[in-house]
Protein backbone atom coordinates (compact mmCIF):
# COMPACT_ATOMS: atom_id res chain seq x y z
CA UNK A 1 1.99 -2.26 60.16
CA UNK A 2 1.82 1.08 58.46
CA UNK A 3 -1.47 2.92 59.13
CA UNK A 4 -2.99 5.05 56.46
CA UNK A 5 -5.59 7.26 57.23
CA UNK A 6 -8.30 9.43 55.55
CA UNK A 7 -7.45 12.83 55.07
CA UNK A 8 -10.20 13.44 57.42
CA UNK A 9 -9.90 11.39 59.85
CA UNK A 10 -8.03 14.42 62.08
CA UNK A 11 -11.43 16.20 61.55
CA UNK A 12 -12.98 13.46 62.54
CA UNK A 13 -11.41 13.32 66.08
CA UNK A 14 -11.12 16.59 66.53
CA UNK A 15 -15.33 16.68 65.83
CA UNK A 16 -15.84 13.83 68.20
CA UNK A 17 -14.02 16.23 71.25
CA UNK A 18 -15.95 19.01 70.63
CA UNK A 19 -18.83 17.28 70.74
CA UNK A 20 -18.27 15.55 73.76
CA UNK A 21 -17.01 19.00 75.07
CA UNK A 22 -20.54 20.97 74.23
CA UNK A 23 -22.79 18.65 75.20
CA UNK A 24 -20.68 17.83 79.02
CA UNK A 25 -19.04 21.34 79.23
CA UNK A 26 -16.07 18.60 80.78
CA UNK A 27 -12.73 19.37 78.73
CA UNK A 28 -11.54 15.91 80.60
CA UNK A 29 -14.56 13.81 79.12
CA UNK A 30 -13.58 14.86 75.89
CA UNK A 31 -9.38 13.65 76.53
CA UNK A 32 -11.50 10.72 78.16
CA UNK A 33 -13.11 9.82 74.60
CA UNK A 34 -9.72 10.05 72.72
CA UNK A 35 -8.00 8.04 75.21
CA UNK A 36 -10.44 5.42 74.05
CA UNK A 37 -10.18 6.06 70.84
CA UNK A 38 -6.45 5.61 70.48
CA UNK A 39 -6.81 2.43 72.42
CA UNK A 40 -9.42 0.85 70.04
CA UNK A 41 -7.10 1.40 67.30
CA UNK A 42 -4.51 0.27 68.71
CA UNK A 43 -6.72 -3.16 69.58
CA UNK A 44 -7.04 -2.75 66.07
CA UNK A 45 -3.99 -2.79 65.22
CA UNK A 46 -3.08 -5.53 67.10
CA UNK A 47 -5.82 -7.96 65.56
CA UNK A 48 -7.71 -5.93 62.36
CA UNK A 49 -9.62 -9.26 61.81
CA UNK A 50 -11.88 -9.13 64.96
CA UNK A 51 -14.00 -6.38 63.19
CA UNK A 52 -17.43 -6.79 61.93
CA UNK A 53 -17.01 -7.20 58.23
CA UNK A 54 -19.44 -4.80 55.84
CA UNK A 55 -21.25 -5.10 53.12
CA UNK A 56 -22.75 -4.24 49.66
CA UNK A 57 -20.85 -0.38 49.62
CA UNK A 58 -18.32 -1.06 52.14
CA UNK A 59 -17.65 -5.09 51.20
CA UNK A 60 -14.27 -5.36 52.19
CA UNK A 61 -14.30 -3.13 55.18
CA UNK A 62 -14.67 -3.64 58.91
CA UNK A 63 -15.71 -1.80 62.17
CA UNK A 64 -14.98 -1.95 65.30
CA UNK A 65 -16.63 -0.58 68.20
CA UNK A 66 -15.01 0.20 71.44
CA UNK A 67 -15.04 2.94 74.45
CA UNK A 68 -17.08 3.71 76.81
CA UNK A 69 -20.58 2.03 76.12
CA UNK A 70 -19.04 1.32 72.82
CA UNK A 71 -19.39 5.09 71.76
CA UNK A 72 -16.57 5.16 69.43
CA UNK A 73 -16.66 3.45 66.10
CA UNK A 74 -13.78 2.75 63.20
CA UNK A 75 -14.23 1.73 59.99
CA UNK A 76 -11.26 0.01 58.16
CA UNK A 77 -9.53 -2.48 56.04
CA UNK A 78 -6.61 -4.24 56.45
CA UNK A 79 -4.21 -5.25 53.32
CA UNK A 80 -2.33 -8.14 54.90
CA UNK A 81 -0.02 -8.46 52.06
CA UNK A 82 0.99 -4.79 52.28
CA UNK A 83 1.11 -4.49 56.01
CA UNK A 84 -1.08 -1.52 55.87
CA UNK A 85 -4.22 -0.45 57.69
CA UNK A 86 -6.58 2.00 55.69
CA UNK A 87 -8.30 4.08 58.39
CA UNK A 88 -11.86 5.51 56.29
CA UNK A 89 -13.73 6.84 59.06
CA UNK A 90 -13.83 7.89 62.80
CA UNK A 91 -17.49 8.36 64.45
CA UNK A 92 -18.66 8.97 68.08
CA UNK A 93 -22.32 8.03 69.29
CA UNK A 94 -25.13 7.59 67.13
CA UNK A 95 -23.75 9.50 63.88
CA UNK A 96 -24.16 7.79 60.76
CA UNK A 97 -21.47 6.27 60.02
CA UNK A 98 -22.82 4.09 57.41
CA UNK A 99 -23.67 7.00 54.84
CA UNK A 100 -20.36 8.68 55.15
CA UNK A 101 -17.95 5.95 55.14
CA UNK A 102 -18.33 4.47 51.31
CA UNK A 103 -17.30 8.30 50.23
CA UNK A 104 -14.67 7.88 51.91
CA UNK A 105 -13.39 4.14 50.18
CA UNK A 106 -12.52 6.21 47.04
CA UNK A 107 -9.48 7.58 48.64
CA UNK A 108 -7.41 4.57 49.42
CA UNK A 109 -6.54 1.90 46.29
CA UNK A 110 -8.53 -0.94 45.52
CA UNK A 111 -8.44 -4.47 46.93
């Protein structure tokens, strides 16, 4: 399956490690949270229907929450008949993920 991500979604990670970084002055809490992070997406990966589907703006696309206390979130969609996953949006704790994400749609082609 070919992933496609957001041209932000590097920003994205690399905002969710500082974050953890300034608020736990812990350089290895903030490794901690990408470990997790590549291993939800790799869960998703492995089974991109298990998300929660959304709706009205984001019809079409899915989360998925995993981590530690289920701090990290992903939004995506998954074209089965191109074998691609469409990575919008990466977010960490109680950022609003829900505002940002349907800016982010317009990047990747239409269903």
């Amino acid at each position: 399956m070919q992933i496609v991500p957001h041209p932000l979604i590097e920003r994205d990670i690399i905002a969710m490690a500082e974050h953890v970084y300034a608020v736990s002055g812990d350089g290895n809490a903030a490794r901690r949270r990408i470990a997790e992070l590549r291993e939800l997406l790799g869960r998703v990966q492995e089974n991109p229907d298990l998300g929660a589907p959304l709706d009205g703006d984001l019809s079409g696309w899915r989360i998925r929450h995993g981590g530690k206390r289920r701090l990290v979130s992903v939004v995506y969609r998954h074209d089965a008949e191109r074998d691609r996953l469409y990575l919008a949006l990466i977010s960490f704790g109680g950022q609003d993920w829900a505002a940002r994400a349907p800016r982010r749609r317009e990047h990747f082609p239409r269903q």
